[in-house]
N, C-alpha and C. Protein backbone atom coordinates (compact mmCIF):
# COMPACT_ATOMS: atom_id res chain seq x y z
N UNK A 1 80.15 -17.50 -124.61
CA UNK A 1 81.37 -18.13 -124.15
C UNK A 1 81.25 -19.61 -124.42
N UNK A 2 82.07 -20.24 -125.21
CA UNK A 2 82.16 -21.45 -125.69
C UNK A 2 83.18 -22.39 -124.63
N UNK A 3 83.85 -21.57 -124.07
CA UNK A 3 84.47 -22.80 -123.33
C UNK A 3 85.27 -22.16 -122.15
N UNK A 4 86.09 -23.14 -121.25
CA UNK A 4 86.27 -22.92 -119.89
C UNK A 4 87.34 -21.33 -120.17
N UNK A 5 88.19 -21.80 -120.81
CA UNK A 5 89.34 -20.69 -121.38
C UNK A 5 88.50 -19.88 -121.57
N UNK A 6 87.68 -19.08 -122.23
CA UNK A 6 87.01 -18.20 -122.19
C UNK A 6 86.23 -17.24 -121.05
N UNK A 7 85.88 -18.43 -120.42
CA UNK A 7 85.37 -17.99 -118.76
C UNK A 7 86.04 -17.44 -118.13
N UNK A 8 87.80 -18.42 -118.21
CA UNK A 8 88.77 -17.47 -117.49
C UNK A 8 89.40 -16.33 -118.08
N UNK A 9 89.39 -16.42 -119.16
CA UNK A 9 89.80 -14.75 -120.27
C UNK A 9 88.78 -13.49 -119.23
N UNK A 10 87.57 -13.65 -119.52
CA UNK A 10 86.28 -13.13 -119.32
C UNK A 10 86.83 -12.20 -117.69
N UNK A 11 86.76 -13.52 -117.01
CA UNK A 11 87.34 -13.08 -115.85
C UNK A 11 88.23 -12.41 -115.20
N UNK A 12 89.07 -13.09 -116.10
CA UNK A 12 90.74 -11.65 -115.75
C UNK A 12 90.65 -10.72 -116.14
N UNK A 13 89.31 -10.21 -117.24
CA UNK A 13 89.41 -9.02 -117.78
C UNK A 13 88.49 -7.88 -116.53
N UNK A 14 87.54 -9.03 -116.16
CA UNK A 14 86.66 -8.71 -114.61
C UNK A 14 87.90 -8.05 -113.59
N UNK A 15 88.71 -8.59 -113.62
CA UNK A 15 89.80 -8.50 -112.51
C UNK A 15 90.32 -7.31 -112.41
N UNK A 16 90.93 -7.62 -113.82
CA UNK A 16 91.84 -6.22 -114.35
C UNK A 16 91.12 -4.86 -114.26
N UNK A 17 90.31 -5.05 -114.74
CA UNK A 17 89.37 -3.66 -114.79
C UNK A 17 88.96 -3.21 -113.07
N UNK A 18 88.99 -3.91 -112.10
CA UNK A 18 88.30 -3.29 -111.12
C UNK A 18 89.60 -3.22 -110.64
N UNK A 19 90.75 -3.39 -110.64
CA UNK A 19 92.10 -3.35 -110.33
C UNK A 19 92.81 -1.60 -111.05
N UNK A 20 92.63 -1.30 -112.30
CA UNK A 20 92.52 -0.32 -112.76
C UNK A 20 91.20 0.54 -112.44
N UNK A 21 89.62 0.55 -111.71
CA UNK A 21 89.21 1.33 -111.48
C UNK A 21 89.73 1.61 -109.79
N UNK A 22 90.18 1.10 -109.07
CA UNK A 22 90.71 0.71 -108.02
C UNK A 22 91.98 2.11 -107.87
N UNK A 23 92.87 1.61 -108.69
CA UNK A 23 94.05 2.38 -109.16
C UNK A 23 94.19 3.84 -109.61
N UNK A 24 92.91 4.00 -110.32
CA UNK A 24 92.09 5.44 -110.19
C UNK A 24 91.51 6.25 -109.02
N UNK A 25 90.98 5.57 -108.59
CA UNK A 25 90.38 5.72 -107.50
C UNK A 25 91.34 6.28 -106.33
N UNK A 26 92.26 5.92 -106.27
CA UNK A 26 93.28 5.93 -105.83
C UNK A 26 94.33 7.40 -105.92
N UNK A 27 94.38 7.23 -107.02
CA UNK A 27 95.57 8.56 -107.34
C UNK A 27 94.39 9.75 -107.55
N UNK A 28 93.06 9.53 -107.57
CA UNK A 28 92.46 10.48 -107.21
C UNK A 28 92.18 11.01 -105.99
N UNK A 29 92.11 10.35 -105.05
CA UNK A 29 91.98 10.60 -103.56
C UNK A 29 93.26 11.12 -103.56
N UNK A 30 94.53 11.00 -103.64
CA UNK A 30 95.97 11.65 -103.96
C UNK A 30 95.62 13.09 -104.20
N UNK A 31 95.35 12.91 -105.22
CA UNK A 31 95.18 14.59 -106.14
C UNK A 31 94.27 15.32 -104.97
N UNK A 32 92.96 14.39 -104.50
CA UNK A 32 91.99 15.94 -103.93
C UNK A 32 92.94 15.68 -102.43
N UNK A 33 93.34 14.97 -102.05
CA UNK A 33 94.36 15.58 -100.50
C UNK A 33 95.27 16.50 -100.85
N UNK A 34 96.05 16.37 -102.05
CA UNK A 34 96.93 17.28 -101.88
C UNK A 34 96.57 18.90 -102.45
N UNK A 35 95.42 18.53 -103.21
CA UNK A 35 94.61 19.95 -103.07
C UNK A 35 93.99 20.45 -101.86
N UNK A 36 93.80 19.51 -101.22
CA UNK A 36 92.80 20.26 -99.54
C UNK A 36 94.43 20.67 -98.79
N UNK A 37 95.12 20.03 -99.04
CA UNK A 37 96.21 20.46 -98.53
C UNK A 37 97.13 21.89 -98.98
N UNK A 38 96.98 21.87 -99.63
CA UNK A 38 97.79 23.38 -100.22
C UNK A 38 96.61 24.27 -99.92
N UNK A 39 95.53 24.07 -100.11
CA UNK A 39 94.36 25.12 -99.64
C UNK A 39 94.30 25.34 -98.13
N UNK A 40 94.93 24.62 -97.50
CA UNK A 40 94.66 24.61 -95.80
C UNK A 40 96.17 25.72 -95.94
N UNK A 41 96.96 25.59 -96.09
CA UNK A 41 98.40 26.18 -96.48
C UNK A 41 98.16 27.26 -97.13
N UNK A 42 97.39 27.87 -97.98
CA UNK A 42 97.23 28.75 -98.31
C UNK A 42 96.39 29.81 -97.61
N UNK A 43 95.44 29.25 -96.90
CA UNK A 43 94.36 30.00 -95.95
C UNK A 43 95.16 29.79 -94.97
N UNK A 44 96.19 29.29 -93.79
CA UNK A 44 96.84 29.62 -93.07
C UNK A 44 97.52 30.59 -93.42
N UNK A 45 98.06 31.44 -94.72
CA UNK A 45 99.01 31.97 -94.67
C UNK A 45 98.35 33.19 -94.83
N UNK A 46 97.16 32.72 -95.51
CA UNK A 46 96.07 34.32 -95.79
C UNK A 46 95.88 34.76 -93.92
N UNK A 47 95.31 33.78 -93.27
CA UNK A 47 94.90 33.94 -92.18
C UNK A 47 96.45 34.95 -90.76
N UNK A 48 97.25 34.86 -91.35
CA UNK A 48 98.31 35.47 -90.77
C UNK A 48 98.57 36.66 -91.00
N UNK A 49 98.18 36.69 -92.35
CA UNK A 49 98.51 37.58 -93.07
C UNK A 49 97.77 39.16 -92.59
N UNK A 50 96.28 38.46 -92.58
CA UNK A 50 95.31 38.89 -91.93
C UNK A 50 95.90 39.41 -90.51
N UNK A 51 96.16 38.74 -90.28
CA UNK A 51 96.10 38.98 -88.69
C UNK A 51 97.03 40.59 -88.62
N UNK A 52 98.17 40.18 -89.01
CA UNK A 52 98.95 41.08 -89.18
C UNK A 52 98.12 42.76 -89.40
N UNK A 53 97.51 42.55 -90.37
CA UNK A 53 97.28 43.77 -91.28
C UNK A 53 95.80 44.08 -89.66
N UNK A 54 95.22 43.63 -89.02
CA UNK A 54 94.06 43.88 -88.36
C UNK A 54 95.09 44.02 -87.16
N UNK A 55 95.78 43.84 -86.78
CA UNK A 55 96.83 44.14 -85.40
C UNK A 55 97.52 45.97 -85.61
N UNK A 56 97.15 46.08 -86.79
CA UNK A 56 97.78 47.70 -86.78
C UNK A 56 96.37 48.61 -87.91
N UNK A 57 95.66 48.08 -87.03
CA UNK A 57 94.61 48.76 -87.81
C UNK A 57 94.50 49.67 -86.35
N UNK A 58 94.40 51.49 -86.86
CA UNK A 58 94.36 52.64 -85.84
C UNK A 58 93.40 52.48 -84.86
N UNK A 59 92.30 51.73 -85.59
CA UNK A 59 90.99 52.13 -84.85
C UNK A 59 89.94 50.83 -84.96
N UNK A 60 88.96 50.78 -83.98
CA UNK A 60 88.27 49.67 -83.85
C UNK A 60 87.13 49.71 -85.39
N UNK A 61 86.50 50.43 -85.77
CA UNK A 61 86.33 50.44 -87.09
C UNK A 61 87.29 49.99 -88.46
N UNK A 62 88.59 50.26 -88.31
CA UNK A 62 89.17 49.73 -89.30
C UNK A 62 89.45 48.56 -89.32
N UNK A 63 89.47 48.24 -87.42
CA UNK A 63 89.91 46.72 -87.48
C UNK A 63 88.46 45.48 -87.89
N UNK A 64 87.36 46.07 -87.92
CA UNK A 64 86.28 45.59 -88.04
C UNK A 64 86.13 45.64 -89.71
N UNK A 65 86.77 46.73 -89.91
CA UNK A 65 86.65 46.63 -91.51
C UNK A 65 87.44 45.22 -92.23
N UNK A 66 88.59 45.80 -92.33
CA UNK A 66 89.84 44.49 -92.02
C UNK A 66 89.09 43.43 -92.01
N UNK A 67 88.19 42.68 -90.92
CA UNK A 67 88.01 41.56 -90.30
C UNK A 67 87.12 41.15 -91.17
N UNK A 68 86.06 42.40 -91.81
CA UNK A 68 84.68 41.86 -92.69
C UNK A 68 85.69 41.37 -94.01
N UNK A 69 86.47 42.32 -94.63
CA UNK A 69 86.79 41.63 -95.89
C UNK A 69 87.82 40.38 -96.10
N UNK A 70 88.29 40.24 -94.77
CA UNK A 70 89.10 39.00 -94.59
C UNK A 70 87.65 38.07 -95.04
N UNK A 71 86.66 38.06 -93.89
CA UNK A 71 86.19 37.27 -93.76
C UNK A 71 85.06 36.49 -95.34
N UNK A 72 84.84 38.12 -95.94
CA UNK A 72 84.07 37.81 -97.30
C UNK A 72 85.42 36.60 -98.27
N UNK A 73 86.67 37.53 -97.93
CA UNK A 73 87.76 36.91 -99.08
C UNK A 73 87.83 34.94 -98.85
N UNK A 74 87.69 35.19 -97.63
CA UNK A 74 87.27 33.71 -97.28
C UNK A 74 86.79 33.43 -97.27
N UNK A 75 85.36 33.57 -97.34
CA UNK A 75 84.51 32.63 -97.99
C UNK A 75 85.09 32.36 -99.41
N UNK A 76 84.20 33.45 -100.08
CA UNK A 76 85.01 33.21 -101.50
C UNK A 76 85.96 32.60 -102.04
N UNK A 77 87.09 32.39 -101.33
CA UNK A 77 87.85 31.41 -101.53
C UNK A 77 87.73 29.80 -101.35
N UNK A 78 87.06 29.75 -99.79
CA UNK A 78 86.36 28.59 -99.89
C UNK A 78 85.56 27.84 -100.24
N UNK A 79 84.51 28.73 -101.40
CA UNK A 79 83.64 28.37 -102.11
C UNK A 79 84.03 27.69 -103.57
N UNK A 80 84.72 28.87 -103.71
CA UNK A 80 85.44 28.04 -105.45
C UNK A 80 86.71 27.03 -104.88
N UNK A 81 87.49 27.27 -104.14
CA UNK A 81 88.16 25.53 -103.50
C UNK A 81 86.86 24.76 -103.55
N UNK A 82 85.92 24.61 -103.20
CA UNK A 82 84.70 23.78 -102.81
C UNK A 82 84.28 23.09 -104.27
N UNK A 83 84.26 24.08 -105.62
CA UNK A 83 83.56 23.97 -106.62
C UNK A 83 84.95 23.14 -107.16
N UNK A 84 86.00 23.84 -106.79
CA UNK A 84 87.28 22.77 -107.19
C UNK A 84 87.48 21.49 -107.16
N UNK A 85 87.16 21.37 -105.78
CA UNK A 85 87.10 19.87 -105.27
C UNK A 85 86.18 19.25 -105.74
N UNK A 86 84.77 19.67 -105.97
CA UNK A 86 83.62 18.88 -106.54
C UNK A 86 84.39 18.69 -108.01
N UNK A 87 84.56 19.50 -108.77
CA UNK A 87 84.80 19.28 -110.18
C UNK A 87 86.26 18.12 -110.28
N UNK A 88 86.92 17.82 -109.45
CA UNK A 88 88.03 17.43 -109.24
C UNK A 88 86.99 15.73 -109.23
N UNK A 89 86.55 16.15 -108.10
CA UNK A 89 85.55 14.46 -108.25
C UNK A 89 85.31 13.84 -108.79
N UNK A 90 84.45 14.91 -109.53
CA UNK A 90 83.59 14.35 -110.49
C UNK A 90 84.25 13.58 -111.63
N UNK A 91 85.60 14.33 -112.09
CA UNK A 91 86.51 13.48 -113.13
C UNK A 91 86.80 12.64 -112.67
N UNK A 92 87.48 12.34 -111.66
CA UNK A 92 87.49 11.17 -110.99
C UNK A 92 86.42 10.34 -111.14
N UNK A 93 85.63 10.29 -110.70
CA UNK A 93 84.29 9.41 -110.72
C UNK A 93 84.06 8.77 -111.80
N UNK A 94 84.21 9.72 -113.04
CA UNK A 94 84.00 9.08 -114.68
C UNK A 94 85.30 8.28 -115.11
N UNK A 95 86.41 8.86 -114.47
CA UNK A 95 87.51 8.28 -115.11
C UNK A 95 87.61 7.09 -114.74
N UNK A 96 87.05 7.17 -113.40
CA UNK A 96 87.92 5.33 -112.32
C UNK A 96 86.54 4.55 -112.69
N UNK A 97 85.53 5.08 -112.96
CA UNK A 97 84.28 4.51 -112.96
C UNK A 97 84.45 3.35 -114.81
N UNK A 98 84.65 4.06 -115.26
CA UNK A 98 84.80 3.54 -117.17
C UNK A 98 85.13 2.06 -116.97
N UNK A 99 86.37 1.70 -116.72
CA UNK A 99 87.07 0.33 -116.45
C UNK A 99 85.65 -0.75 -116.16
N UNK A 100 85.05 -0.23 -115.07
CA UNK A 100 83.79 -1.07 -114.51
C UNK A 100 82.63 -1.21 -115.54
N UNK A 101 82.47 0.07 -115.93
CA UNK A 101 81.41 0.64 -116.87
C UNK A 101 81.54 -0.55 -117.76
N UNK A 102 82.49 -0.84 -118.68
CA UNK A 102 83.01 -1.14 -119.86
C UNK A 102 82.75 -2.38 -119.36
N UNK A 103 83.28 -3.40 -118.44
CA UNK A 103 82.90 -4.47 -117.97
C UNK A 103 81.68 -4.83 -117.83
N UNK A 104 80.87 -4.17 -117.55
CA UNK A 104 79.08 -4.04 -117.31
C UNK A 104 78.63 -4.60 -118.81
N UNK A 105 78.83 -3.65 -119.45
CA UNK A 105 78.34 -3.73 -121.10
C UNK A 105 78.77 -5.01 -121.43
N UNK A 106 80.07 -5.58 -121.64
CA UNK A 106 80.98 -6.43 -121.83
C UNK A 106 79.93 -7.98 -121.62
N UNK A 107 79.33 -7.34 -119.95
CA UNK A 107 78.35 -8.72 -119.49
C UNK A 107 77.20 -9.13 -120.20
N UNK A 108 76.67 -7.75 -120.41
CA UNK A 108 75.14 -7.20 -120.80
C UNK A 108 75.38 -8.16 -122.45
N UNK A 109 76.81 -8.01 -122.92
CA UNK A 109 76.86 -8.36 -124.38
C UNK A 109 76.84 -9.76 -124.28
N UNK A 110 77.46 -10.40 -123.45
CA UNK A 110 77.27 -12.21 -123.52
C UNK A 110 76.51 -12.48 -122.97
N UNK A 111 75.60 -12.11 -122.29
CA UNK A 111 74.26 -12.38 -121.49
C UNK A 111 73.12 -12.04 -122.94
N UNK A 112 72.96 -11.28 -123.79
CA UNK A 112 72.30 -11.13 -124.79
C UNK A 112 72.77 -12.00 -125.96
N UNK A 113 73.76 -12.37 -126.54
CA UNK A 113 74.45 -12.90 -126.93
C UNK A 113 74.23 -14.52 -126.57
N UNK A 114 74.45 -15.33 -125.61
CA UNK A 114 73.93 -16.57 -124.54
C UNK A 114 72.56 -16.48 -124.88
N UNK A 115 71.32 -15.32 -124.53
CA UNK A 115 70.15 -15.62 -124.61
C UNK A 115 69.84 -15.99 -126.25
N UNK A 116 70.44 -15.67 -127.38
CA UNK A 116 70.09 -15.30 -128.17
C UNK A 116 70.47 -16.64 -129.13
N UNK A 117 71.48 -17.29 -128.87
CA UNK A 117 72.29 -18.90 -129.04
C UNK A 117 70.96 -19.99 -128.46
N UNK A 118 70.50 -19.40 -127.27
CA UNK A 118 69.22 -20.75 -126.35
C UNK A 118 68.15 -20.13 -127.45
N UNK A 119 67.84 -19.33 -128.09
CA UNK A 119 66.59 -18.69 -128.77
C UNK A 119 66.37 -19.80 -129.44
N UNK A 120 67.61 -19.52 -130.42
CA UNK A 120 68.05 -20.25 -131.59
C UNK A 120 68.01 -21.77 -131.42
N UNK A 121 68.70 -21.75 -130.53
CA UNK A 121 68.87 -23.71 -130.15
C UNK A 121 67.62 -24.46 -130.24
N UNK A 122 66.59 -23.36 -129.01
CA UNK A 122 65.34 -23.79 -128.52
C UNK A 122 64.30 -24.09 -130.06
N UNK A 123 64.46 -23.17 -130.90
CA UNK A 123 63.15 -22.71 -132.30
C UNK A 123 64.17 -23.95 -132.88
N UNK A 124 65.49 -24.19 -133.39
CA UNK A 124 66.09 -26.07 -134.03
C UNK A 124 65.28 -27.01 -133.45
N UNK A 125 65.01 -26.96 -131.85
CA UNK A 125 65.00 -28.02 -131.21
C UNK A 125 63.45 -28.71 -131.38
N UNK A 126 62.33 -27.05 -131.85
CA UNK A 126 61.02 -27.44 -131.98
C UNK A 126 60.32 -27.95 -132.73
């Protein structure tokens, strides 16, 4: 960086980027609520559903039957929602994360770049 204008270029790009990982960050927390949300909505409706079908079961065996495969179907369901939500994250994480990422390197490059100008200066100067 040769001069003040540059510092402040440098900087707004600092800005911008954590403003856009920010902004990600953001409409991702969006996305996984309104997925925990339709999944809560959906297992309420399983869970009724349930109920229903175990309220006219003849016999205490059937209603026990009923109750086990409700209860397997739910897990199961809540497991891959679970693997959903993780995988849901995780894009998130890479996507909102990049903006910053990219800024990192960006530093790493004028910080190597700066050292490499004093190298030079220093081996003229000797």
């Amino acid at each position: 960086m040769n001069s003040y204008d540059d510092v402040v270029s440098f900087n707004q790009n600092n800005i911008e980027a954590f403003v856009a990982s920010t902004t990600l960050f953001a409409k991702g927390f969006e996305q996984i609520t309104k997925q925990y949300v339709a999944f809560a909505s959906e297992s309420f409706e399983d869970a009724v559903e349930a109920g229903k079908k175990i309220a006219t079961a003849k016999t205490v065996n059937e209603a026990v039957d009923l109750q086990t495969k409700v209860a397997k179907n739910s897990w199961e369901k809540a497991v891959a929602e679970g693997q959903k939500i993780s995988d849901i994250s995780t894009g998130i994480f890479k996507e909102a994360s990049a903006p910053i990422s990219d800024r990192v390197q960006a530093t790493v490059n004028v910080a190597n770049d700066t050292a490499k100008k004093a190298t030079k200066a220093s081996k003229k100067a000797a």
